[in-house]
C-alpha atoms as a PDB file:
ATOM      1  CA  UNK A   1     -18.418  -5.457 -37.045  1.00  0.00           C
ATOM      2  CA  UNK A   2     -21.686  -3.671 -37.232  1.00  0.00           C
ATOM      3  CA  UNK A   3     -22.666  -1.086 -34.145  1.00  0.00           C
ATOM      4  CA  UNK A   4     -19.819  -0.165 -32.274  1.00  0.00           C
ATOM      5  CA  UNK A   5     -19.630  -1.329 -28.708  1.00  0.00           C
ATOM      6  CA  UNK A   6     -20.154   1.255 -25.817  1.00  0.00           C
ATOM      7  CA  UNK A   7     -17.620   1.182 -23.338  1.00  0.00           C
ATOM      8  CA  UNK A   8     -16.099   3.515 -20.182  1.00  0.00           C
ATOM      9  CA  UNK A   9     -12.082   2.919 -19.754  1.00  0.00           C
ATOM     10  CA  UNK A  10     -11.068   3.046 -15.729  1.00  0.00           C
ATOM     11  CA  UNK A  11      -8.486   5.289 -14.938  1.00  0.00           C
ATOM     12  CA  UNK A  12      -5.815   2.900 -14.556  1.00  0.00           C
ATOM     13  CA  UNK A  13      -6.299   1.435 -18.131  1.00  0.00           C
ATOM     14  CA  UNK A  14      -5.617   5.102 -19.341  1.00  0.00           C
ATOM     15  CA  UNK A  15      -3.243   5.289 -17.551  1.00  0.00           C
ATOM     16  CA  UNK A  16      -1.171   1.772 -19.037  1.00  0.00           C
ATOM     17  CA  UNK A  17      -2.002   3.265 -22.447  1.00  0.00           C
ATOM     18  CA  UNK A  18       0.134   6.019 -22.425  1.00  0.00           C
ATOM     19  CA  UNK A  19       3.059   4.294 -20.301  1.00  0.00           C
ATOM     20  CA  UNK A  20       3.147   1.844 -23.022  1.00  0.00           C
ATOM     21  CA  UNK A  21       1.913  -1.155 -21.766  1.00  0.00           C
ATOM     22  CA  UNK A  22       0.796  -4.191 -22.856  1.00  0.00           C
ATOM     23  CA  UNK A  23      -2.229  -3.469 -25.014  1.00  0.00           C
ATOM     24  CA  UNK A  24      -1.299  -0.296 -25.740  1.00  0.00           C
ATOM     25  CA  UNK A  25      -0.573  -0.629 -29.294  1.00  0.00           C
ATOM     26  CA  UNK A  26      -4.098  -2.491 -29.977  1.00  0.00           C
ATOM     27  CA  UNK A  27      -6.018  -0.400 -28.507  1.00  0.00           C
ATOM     28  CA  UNK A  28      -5.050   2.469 -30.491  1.00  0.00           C
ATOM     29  CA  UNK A  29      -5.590   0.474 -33.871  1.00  0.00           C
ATOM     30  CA  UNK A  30      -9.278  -0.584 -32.638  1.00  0.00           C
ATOM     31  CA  UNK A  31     -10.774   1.762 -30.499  1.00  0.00           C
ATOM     32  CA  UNK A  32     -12.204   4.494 -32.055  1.00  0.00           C
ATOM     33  CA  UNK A  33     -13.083   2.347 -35.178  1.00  0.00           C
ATOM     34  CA  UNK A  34     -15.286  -0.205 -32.748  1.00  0.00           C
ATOM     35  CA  UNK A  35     -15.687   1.253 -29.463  1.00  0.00           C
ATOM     36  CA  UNK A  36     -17.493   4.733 -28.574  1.00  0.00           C
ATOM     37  CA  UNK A  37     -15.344   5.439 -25.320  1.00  0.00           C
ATOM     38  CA  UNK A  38     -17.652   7.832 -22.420  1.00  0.00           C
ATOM     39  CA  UNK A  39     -15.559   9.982 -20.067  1.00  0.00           C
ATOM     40  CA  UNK A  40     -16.796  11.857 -17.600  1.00  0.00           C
ATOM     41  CA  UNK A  41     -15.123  15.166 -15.673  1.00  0.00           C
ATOM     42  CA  UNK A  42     -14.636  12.930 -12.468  1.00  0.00           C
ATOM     43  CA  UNK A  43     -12.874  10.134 -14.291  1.00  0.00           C
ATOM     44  CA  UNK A  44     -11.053  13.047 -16.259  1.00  0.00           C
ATOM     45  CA  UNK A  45      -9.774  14.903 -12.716  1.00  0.00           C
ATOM     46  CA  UNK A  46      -8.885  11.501 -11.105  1.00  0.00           C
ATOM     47  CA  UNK A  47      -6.415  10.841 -14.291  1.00  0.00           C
ATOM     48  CA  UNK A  48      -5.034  14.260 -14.154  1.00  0.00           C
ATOM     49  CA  UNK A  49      -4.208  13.397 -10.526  1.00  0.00           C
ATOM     50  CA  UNK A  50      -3.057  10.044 -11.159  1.00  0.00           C
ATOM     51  CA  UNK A  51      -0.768  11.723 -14.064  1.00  0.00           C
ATOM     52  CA  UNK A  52       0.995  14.150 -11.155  1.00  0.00           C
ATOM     53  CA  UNK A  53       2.041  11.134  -8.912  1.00  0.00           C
ATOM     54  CA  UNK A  54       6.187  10.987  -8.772  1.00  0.00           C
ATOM     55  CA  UNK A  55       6.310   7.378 -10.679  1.00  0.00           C
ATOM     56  CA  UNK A  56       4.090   8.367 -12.862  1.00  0.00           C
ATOM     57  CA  UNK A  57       5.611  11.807 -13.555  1.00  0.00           C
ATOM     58  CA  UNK A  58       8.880   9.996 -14.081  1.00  0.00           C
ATOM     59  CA  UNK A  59       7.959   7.507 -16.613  1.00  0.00           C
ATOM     60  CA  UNK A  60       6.056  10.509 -18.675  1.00  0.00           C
ATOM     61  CA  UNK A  61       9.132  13.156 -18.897  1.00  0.00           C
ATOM     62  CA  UNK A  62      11.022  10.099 -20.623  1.00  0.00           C
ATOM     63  CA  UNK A  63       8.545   9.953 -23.090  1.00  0.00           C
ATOM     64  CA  UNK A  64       7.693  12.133 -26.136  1.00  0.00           C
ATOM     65  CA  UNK A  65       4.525  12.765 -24.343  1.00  0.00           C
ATOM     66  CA  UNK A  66       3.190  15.138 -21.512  1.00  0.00           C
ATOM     67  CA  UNK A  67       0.668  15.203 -18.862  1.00  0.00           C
ATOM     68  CA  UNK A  68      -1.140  18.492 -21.016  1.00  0.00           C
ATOM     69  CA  UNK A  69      -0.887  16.150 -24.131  1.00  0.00           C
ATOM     70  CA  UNK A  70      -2.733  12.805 -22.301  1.00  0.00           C
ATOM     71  CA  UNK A  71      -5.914  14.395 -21.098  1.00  0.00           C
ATOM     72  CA  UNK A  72      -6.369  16.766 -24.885  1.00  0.00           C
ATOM     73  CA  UNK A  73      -5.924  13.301 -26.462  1.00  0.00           C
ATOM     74  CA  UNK A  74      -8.636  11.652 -24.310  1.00  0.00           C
ATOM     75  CA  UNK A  75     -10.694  14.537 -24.603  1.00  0.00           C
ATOM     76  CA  UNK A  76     -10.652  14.636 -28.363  1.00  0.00           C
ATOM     77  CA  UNK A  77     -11.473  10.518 -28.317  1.00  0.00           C
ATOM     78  CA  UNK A  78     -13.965  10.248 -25.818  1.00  0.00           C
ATOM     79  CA  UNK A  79     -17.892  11.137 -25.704  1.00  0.00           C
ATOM     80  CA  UNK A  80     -18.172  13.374 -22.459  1.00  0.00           C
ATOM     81  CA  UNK A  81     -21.310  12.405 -20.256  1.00  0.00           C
ATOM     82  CA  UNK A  82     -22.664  14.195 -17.296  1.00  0.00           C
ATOM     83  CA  UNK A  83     -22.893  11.836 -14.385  1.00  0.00           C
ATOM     84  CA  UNK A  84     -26.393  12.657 -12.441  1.00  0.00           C
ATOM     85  CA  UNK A  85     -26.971   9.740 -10.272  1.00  0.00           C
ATOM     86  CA  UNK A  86     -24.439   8.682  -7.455  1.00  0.00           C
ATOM     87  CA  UNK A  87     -23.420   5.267  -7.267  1.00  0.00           C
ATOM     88  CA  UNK A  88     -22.518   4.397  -3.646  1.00  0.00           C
ATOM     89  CA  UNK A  89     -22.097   0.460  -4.224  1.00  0.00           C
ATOM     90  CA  UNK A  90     -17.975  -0.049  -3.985  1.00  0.00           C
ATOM     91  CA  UNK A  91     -17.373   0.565  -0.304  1.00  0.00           C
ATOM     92  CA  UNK A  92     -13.465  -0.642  -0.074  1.00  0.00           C
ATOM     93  CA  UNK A  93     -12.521   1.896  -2.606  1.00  0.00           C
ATOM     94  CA  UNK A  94     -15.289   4.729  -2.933  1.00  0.00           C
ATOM     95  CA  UNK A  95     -13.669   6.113  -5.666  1.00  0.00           C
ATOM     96  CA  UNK A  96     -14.434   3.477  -8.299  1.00  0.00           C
ATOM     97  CA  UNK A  97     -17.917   4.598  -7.670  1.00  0.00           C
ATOM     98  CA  UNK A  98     -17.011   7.627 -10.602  1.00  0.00           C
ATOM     99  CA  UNK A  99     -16.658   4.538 -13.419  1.00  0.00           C
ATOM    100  CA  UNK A 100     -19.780   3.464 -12.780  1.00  0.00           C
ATOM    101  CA  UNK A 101     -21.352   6.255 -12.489  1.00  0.00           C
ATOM    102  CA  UNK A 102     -20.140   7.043 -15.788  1.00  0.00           C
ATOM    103  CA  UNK A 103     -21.551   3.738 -17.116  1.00  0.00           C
ATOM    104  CA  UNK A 104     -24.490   4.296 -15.838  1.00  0.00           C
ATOM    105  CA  UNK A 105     -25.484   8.038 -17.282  1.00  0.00           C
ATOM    106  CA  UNK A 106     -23.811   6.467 -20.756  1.00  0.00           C
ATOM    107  CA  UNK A 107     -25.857   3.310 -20.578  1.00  0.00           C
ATOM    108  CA  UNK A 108     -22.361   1.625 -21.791  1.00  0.00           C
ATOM    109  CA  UNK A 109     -22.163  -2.170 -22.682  1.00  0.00           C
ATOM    110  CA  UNK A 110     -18.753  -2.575 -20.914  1.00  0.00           C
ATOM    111  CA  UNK A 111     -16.205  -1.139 -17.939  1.00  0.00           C
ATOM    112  CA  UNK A 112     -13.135  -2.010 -18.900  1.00  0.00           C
ATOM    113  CA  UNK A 113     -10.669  -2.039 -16.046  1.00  0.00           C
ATOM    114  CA  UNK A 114      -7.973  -4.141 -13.891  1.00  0.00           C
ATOM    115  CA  UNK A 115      -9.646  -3.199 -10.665  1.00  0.00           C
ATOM    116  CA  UNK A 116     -10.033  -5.784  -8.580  1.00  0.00           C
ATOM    117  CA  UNK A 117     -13.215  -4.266  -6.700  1.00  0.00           C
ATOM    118  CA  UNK A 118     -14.685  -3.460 -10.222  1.00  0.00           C
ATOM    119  CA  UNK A 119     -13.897  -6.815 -11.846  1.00  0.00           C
ATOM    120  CA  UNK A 120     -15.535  -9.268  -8.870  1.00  0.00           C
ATOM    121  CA  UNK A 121     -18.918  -7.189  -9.335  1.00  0.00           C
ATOM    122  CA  UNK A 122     -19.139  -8.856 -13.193  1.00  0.00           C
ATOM    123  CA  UNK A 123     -21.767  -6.791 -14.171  1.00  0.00           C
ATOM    124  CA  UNK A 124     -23.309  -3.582 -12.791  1.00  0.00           C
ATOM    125  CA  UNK A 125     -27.084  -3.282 -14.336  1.00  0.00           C
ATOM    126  CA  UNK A 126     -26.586  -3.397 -17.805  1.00  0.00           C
ATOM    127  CA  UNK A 127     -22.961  -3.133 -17.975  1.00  0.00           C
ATOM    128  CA  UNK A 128     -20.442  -6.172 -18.039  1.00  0.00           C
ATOM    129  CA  UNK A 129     -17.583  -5.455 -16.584  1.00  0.00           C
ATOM    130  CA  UNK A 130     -14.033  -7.223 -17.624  1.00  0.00           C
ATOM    131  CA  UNK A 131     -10.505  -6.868 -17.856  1.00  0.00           C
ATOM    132  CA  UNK A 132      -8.729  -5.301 -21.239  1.00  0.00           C
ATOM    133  CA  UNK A 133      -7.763  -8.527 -22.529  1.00  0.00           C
ATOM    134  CA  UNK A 134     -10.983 -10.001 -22.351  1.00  0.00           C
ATOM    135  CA  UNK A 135     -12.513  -6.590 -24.046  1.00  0.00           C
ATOM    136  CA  UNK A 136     -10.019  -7.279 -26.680  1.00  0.00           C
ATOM    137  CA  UNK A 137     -10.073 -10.838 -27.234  1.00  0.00           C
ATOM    138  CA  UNK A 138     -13.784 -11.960 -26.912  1.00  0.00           C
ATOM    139  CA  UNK A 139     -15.822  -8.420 -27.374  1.00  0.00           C
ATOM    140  CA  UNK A 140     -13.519  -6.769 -30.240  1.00  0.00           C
ATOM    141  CA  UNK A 141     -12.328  -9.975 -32.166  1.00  0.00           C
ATOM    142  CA  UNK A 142     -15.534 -10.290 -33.443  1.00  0.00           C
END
């Protein structure tokens, strides 16, 4: 693959990456060799929340793993942006509006996420947006 692909990562893909989901493992092997991933400090404070909720904070203190540990390792694999322009287009679920925002100030080529709000918008100026399988199986197989 030639240029890498330009992509922002929703909160709640993070998130299955370090519980050990499904796609976990091939998205480690791939990501930083064809993907640039953008994070910005709003996506950032939304997983550090996300990483306090009682579920969450379960499944992590039976891991090798803490919540310190998840956001350095994002850090040190993501491009941070600065997000200038609000996005006020997701009106179920305001808070989407920070992925976007961050797709927009990166000028990525994808939004990965399994947000249902996200997903049924398809595209969001020049960004396509799509599930992780279909990042992995038709815009990283190549």
């Amino acid at each position: 693959m030639g240029k890498k692909v330009k992509v922002v990562l929703d909160t709640n893909v993070w998130i299955s990456l370090f519980l050990k989901k499904v796609l976990s493992q091939e998205y480690s092997k791939i990501i930083n060799k064809q993907a640039t991933v953008y994070m910005s400090k709003e996506i950032l404070l939304e997983i550090s929340k996300v990483l306090t909720y009682p579920k969450i904070k379960k499944i992590i203190e039976g891991s090798e793993i803490d919540a310190k540990q998840i956001i350095r390792i994002i850090v040190e694999n993501t491009t941070m942006v600065d997000t200038k322009i609000d996005v006020k287009l997701i009106d179920e679920d305001p808070q989407d509006n920070k992925i976007l925002e961050c797709a927009l100030a990166a000028r990525v080529d994808y939004v990965v996420t399994g947000d249902s709000h996200l997903l049924k918008l398809g595209k969001f100026k020049q960004t396509t947006i799509i599930t992780p399988r279909a990042f992995l199986d038709g815009c990283l197989a190549k």
